[in-house]
Structures are given as structure tokens and as C-alpha cells.
Protein backbone atom coordinates (compact mmCIF):
# COMPACT_ATOMS: atom_id res chain seq x y z
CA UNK A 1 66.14 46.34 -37.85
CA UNK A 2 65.20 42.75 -36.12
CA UNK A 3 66.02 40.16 -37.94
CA UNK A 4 63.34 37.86 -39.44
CA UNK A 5 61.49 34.98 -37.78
CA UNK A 6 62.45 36.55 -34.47
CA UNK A 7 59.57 37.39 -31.87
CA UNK A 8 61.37 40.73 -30.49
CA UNK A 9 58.21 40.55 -27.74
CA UNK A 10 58.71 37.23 -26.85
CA UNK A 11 59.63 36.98 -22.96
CA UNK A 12 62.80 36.97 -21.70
CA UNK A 13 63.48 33.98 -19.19
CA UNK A 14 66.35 34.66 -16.93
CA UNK A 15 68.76 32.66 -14.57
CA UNK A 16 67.15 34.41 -11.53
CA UNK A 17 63.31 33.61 -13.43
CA UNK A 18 64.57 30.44 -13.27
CA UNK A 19 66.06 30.27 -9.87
CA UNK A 20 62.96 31.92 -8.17
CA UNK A 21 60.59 29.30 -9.91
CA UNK A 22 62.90 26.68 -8.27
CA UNK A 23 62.76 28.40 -4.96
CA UNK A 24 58.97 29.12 -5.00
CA UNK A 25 58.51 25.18 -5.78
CA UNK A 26 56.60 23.05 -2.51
CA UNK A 27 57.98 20.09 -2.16
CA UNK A 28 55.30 19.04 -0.41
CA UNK A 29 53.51 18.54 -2.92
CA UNK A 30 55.48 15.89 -4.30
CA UNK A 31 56.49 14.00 -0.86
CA UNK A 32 55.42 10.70 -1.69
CA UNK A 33 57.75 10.56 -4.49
CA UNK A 34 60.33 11.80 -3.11
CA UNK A 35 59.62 9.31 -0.08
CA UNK A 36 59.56 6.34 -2.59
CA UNK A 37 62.66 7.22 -3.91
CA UNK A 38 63.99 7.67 -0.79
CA UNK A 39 63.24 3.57 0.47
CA UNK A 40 64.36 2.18 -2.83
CA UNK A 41 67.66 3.84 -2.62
CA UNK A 42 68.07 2.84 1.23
CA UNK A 43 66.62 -0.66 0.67
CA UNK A 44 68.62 -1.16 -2.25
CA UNK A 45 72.39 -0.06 -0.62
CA UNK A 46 71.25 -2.02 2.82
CA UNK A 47 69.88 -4.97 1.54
CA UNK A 48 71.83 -5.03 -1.77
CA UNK A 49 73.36 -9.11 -1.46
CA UNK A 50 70.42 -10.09 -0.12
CA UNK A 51 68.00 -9.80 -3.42
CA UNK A 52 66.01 -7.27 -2.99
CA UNK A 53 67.10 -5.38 -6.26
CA UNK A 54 66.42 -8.44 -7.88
CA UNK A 55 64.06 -8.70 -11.08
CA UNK A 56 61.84 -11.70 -9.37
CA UNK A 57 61.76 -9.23 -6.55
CA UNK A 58 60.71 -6.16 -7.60
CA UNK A 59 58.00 -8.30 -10.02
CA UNK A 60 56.88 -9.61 -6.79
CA UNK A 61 56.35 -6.20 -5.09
CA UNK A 62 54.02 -5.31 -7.63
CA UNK A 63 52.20 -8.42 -7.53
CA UNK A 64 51.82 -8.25 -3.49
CA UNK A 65 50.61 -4.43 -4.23
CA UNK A 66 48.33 -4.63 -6.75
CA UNK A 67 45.02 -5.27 -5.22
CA UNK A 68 46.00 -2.40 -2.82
CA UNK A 69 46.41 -0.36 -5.79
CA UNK A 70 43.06 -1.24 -7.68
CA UNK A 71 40.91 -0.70 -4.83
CA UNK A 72 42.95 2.59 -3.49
CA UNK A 73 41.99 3.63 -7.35
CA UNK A 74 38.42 4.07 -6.37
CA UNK A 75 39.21 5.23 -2.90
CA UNK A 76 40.42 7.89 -4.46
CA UNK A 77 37.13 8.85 -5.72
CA UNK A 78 35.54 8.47 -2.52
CA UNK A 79 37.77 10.26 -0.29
CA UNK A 80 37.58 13.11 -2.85
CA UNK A 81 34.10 13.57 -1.94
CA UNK A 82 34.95 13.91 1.53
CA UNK A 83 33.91 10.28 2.73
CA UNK A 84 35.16 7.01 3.57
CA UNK A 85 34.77 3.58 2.85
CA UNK A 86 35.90 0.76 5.28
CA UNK A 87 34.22 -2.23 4.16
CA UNK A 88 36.62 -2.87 0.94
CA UNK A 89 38.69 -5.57 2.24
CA UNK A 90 35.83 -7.25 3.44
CA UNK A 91 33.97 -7.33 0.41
CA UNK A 92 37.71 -7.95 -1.34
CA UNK A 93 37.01 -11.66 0.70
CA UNK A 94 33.33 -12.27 -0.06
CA UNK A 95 33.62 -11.32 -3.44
CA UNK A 96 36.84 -14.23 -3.83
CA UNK A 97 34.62 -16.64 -2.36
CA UNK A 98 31.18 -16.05 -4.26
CA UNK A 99 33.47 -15.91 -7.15
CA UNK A 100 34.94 -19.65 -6.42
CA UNK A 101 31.11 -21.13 -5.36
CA UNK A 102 30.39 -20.02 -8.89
CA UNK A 103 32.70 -21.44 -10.75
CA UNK A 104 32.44 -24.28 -8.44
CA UNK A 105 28.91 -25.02 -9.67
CA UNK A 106 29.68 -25.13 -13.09
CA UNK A 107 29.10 -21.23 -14.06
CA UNK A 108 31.98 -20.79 -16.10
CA UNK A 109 34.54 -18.04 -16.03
CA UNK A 110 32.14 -15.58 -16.76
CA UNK A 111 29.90 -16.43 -14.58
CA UNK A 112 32.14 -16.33 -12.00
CA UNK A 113 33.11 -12.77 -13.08
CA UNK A 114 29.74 -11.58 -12.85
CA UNK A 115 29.17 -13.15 -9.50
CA UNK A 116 32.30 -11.88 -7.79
CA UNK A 117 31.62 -8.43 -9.02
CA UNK A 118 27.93 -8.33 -9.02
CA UNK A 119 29.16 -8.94 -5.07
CA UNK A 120 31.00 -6.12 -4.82
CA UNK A 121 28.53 -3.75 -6.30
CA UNK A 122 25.51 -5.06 -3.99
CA UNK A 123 27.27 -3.84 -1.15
CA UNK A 124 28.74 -0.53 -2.55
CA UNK A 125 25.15 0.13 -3.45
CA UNK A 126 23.95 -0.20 -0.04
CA UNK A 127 26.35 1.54 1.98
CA UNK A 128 26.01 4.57 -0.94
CA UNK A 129 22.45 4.08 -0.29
CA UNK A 130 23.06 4.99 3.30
CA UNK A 131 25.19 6.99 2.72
CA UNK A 132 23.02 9.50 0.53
CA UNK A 133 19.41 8.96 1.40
CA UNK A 134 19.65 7.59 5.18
CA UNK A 135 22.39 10.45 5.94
CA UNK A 136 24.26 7.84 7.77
CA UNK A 137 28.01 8.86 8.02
CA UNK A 138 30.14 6.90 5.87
CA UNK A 139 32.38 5.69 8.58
CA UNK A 140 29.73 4.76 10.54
CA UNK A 141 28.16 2.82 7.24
CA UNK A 142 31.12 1.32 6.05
CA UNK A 143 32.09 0.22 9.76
CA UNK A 144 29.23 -1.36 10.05
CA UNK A 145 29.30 -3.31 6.90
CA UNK A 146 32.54 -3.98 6.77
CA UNK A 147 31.59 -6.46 9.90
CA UNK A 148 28.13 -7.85 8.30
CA UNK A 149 30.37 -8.69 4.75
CA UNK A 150 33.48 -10.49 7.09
CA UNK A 151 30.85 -12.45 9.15
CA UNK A 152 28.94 -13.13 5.86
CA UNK A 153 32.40 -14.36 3.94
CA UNK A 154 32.78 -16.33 7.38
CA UNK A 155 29.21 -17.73 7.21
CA UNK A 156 28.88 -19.02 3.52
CA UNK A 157 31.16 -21.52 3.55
CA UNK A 158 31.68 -22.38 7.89
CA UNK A 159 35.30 -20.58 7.12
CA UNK A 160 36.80 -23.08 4.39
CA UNK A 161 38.61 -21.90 1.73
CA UNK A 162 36.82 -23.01 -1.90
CA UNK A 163 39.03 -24.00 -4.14
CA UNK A 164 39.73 -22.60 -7.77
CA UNK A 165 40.69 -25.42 -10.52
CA UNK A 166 39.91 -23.51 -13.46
CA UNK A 167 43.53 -22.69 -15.08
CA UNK A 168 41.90 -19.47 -17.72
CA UNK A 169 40.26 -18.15 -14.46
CA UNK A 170 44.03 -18.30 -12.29
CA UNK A 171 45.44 -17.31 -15.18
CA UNK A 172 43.93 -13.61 -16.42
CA UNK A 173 42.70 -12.90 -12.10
CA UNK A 174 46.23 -13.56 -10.93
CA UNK A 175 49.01 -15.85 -11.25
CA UNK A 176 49.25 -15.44 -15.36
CA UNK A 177 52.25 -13.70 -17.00
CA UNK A 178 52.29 -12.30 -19.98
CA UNK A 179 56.22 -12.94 -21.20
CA UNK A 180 58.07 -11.19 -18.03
CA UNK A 181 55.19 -9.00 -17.66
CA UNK A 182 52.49 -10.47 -14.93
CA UNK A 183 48.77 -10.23 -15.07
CA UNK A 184 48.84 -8.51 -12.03
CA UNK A 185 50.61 -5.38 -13.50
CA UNK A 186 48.88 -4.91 -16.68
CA UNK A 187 45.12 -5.07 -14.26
CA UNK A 188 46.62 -2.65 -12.53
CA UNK A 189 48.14 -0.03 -15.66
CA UNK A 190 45.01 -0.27 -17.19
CA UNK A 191 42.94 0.66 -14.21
CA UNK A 192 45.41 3.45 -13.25
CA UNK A 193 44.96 5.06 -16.82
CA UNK A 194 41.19 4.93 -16.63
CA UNK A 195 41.05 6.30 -13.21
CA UNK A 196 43.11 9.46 -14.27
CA UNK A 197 41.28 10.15 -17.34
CA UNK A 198 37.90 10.01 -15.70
CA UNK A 199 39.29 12.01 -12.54
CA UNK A 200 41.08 14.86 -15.11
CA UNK A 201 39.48 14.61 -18.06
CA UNK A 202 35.90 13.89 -17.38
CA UNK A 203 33.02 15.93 -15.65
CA UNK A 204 32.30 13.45 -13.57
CA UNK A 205 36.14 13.90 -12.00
CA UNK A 206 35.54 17.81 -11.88
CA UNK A 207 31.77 16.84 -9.87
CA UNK A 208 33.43 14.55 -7.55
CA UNK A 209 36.08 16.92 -6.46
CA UNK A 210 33.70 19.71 -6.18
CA UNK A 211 31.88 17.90 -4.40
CA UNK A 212 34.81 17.39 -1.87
CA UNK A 213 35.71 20.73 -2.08
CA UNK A 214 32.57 22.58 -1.11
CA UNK A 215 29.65 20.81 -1.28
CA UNK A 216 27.02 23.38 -0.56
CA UNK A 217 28.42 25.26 -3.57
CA UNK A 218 28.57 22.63 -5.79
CA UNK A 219 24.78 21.74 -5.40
CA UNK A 220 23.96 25.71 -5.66
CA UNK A 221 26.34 25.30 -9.19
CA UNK A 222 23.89 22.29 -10.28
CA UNK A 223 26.24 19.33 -8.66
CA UNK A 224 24.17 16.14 -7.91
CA UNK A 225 26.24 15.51 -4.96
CA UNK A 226 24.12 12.61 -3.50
CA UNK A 227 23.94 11.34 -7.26
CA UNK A 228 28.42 11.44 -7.23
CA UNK A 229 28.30 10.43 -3.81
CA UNK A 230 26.46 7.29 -5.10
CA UNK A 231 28.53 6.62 -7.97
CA UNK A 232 31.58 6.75 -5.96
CA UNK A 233 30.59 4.05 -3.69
CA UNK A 234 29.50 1.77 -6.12
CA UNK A 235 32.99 1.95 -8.14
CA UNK A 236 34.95 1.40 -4.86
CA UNK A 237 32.29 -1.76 -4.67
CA UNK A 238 32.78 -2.71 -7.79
CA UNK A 239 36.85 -2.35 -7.66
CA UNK A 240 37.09 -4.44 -4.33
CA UNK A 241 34.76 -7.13 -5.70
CA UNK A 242 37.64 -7.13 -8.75
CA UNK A 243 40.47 -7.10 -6.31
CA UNK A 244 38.84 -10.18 -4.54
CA UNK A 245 38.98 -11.75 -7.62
CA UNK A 246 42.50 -11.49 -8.27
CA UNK A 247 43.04 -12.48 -4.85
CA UNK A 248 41.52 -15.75 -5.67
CA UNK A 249 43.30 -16.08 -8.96
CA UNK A 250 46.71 -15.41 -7.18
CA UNK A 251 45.72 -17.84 -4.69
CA UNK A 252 43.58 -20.43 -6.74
CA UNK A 253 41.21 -20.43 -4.13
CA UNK A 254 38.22 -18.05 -2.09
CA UNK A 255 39.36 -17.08 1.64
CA UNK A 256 37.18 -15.09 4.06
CA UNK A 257 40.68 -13.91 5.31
CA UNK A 258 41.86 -12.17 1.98
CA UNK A 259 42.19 -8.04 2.22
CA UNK A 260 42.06 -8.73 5.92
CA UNK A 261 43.55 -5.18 6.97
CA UNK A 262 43.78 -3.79 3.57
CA UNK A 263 41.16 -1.08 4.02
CA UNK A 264 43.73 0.37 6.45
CA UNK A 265 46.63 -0.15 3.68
CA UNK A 266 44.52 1.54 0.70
CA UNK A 267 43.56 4.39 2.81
CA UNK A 268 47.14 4.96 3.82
CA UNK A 269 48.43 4.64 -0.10
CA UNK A 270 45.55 7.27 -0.55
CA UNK A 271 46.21 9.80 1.61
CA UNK A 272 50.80 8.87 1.36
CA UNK A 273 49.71 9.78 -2.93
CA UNK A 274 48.76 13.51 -1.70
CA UNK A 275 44.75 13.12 -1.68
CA UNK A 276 42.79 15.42 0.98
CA UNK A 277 41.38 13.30 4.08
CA UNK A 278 38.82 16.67 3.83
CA UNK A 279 38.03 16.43 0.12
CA UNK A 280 38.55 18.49 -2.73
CA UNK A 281 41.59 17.01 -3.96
CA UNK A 282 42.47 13.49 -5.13
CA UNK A 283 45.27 12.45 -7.30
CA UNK A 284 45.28 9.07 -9.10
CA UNK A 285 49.15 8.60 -10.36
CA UNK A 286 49.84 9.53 -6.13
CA UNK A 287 47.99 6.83 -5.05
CA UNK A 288 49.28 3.84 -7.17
CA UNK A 289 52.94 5.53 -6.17
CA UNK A 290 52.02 5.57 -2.00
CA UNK A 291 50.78 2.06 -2.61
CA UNK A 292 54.13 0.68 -4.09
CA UNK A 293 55.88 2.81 -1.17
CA UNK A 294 53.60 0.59 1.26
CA UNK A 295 54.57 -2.23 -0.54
CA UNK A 296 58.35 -1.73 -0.84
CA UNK A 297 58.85 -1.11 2.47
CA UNK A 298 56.83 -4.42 3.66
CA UNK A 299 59.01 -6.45 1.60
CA UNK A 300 62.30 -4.34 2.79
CA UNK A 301 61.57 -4.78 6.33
CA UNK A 302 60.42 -8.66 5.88
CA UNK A 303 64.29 -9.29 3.69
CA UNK A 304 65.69 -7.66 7.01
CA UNK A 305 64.50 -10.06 9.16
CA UNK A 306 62.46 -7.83 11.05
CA UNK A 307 59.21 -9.23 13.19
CA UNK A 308 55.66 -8.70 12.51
CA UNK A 309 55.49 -6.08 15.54
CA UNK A 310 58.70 -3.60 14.96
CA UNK A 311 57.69 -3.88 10.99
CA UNK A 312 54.33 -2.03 12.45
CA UNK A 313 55.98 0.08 14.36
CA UNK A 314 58.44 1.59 11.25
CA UNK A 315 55.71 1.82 9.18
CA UNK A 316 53.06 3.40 11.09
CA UNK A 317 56.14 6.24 11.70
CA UNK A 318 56.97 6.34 8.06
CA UNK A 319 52.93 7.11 7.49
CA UNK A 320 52.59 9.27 9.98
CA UNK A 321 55.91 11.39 8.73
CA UNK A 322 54.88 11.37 5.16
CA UNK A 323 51.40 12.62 5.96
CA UNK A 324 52.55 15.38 8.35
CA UNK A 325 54.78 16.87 5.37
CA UNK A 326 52.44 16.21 3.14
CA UNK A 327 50.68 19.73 2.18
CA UNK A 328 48.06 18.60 0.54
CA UNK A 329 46.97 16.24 2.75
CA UNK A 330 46.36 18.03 5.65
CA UNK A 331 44.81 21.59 3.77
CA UNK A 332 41.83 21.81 2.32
């Protein structure tokens, strides 16, 4: 007679249950981390007396990767859907320096707030705009504004930098620290938690996806694809108008040169976290992790003395290598 409080039809789970679980297990699925692992540990035994496992270092990756982080976040989103967005460095820049002319002229911090990110989502309303009701391509869009923004950043102020005096301001957008902790990092733990609910736990994450996946079924299932495709612009608008402003609070100053390059860099930490270049599958926790790779490995290859051109040259291999093993990025 069993014995009671004992489920007699309970599974069994075996060492071979076990071991075939194990062996059925893609590890390409999880290449990024495995990757990031990977450079710490080689970083950290070749560059060990030379500070790189330092505390001010490591603080100082994060800082130099945040903005890549925030605005890979909502490229996320986008690329989910199966489009693109090249402009965000660009309005990254414009969005520092309409931020600084507005605090300039007396506007306060949060009018400077509102400026810098009313900037950002003014442009990520246009080229969703295009996107959805011109049926312009989104590389094609976002090319082409990503040249009207830099020439605009360029324009505004004849190329001079606009300096930021307003200590609150430098403070919360950039150079603050909360006890060991910097601004920088908190922006960027908050953000990440918000992006993963609303890509996991929200409709709107199951639409955008959909959308990515299949987006002739996802209208006929009562999707408002134009309506996500939209939606996903402006937040990747809005979220490089908010990196621009940390830029300029790191920097205490507006540059039409910040996120120079960094739609290249978010688009890498993108598709390095395991989202589809196709659509259809996006992961938020993948991204922040391929943008700290990006990071870590810039500030490895800098400690080693390396030059500007054979720093390219490692990591466009290392991005090309993660991407090719990378299942999910290369099947829809």
C-alpha cells in the first residue's frame, strides 16, 4: 500500500531524461552570452595588471554603453517588426543640442526635457509616417533622414558645441552617481525592465512580433500592423532623443557629433542579443547583454594598445562570428 502524501503517478525523471534534455539543448540560442563570457574571461587573464578588472573600469564600461543600450531597447521593437531604423544616432545629436539651446534660453530642466525629446519623437513620427502610409522602405526612410537630422544638428548652431551649466540637468542625464551606483546604470535598468515587460507581458509585444513574424496573417488575425509599425518608430524616436540627452549630461554640453556611428553599434547589440534581422523574434535582456559585449571589447582592445583600424577589424570578425552561430538570428 503507497505510503501517504506520495504522488505514485507523478513522473519519473531519469539520469538519461536528464542527459537527453542536455543534449537536445541549442546553444545557439544563447551565443551572445556565452560570447560575453567568453571576452571577460580573456580580457580579464590578458589584461589583468593593466586595470581592466578594475571597479572604476567596469563602472566605466557601462557608462560608455549605455546610450547604446537605451536606444538598442527600442530597436528591438523595430527590428521585430521586420524594419529598420538608421537615423537614431543622428537624432541622438540633434536631440543633445535642442536640449542645450533650451536650457540655454532659460527653459529650465524640464523644458529642456521636453525639447530634447519632443525632438526625438518629431522625427520618429515622420519616418513611421513614411514608413506606413507612403510605403517607403524603412532603410530607405531612415537613410534618408538620418542625413537631413546630421545636416540639421550641423546647421542649428554652424557646428559649435552649446554648452550645459545646469548641475541638476548633468547630474540625473549623465555624469550623477548615486553612492557607487551611476546615473547612467540605473537609466538604463529601468528602461531594460520596461522594455521586457511590454515585449512579454503586454499585447502590444505579442502585435509587434506578429507583426514580424507574418504580417499578412497578423492583419487577417485583426493586427493593426501599420498602427505597431507606427508605434515602434516613434519609441525608437523617443529613446534616441533620451539617449541624446544623456549624451549631453555626460558631456555637459550639445554636439552634432554625438551617436556618430552608433546606429551601426545598436543594430549590431540587436541582432549579437539573438533578435531576427527578418522579424518575428526580438529579445530585450539579449540586447542590453550584446551591447555590453560591444562595449567590453572596445575598452579591451583600446587597454591593449591597439589602433583605431585593427580594433575595426577584430570587431567586425567577432560580429560577424557571433551572428553566423547565432540561430536565431539568421531563421525566421
Amino acid at each position: 500500500m503507497p505510503s501517504k502524501g506520495i504522488n505514485t503517478n507523478a513522473p519519473v525523471v531519469t539520469g538519461n531524461d536528464t542527459l537527453k534534455r542536455f543534449k537536445g539543448l541549442d546553444w545557439r540560442n544563447y551565443i551572445v552570452y556565452l560570447a560575453f563570457i567568453g571576452v571577460i574571461i580573456y580580457f580579464s587573464v590578458t589584461l589583468h595588471d593593466q586595470g581592466f578588472v578594475t571597479t572604476d573600469n567596469i563602472l566605466n564600461i557601462i557608462r560608455q554603453t549605455a546610450m547604446i543600450s537605451l536606444m538598442g531597447l527600442a530597436m528591438t521593437f523595430v527590428i521585430s517588426t521586420g524594419e529598420i531604423d538608421l537615423s537614431v544616432g543622428s537624432i541622438a545629436a540633434l536631440s543633445s543640442l535642442t536640449a542645450a539651446l533650451a536650457l540655454q534660453a532659460g527653459f529650465g530642466l524640464v523644458g529642456g526635457l521636453v525639447v530634447g525629446l519632443a525632438t526625438g519623437l518629431i522625427v520618429g513620427l515622420i519616418n513611421g509616417l513614411l514608413v506606413t502610409k507612403v510605403a517607403i522602405p524603412s532603410f530607405l526612410v531612415t537613410l534618408g533622414t538620418m542625413g537631413a537630422v546630421k545636416g540639421s544638428a550641423m546647421w542649428i548652431t554652424d557646428t559649435a558645441p552649446v554648452p550645459i551649466i545646469d548641475p541638476t540637468f548633468n547630474f540625473l542625464f549623465g555624469s550623477g552617481d548615486i553612492g557607487p551606483i551611476p546615473i547612467l546604470l540605473i537609466w538604463t535598468v529601468a528602461a531594460t525592465i520596461v522594455a521586457h515587460i511590454l515585449l512579454r507581458k503586454t499585447s502590444f509585444g505579442r502585435q509587434t512580433l506578429a507583426t514580424g513574424g507574418n504580417e499578412s496573417a497578423a492583419r487577417f488575425s485583426g493586427v493593426k500592423t501599420q498602427k505597431i509599425k507606427l508605434f515602434v518608430f516613434l519609441g525608437s524616436g523617443l529613446m534616441a532623443g533620451f539617449a541624446g540627452l544623456l549624451y549631453a549630461g555626460r558631456m555637459h554640453a550639445g554636439r552634432f557629433t554625438f551617436g556618430e556611428g552608433d546606429e551601426l553599434s545598436v543594430i549590431a547589440a540587436v541582432i549579437l542579443g539573438g533578435t531576427s534581422l527578418f522579424g518575428g523574434v526580438g529579445t530585450v535582456i539579449g540586447t542590453v547583454i550584446g551591447s555590453l559585449m560591444i562595449g567590453t571589447i572596445n575598452n579591451g582592445l583600446i587597454i591593449m594598445g591597439l589602433d583605431v583600424s585593427q580594433q575595426m577589424i577584430i570587431k567586425g570578425l567577432i560580429i560577424i562570428l557571433a551572428v553566423a552561430f547565432g540561430k536565431k538570428t539568421i531563421k525566421r
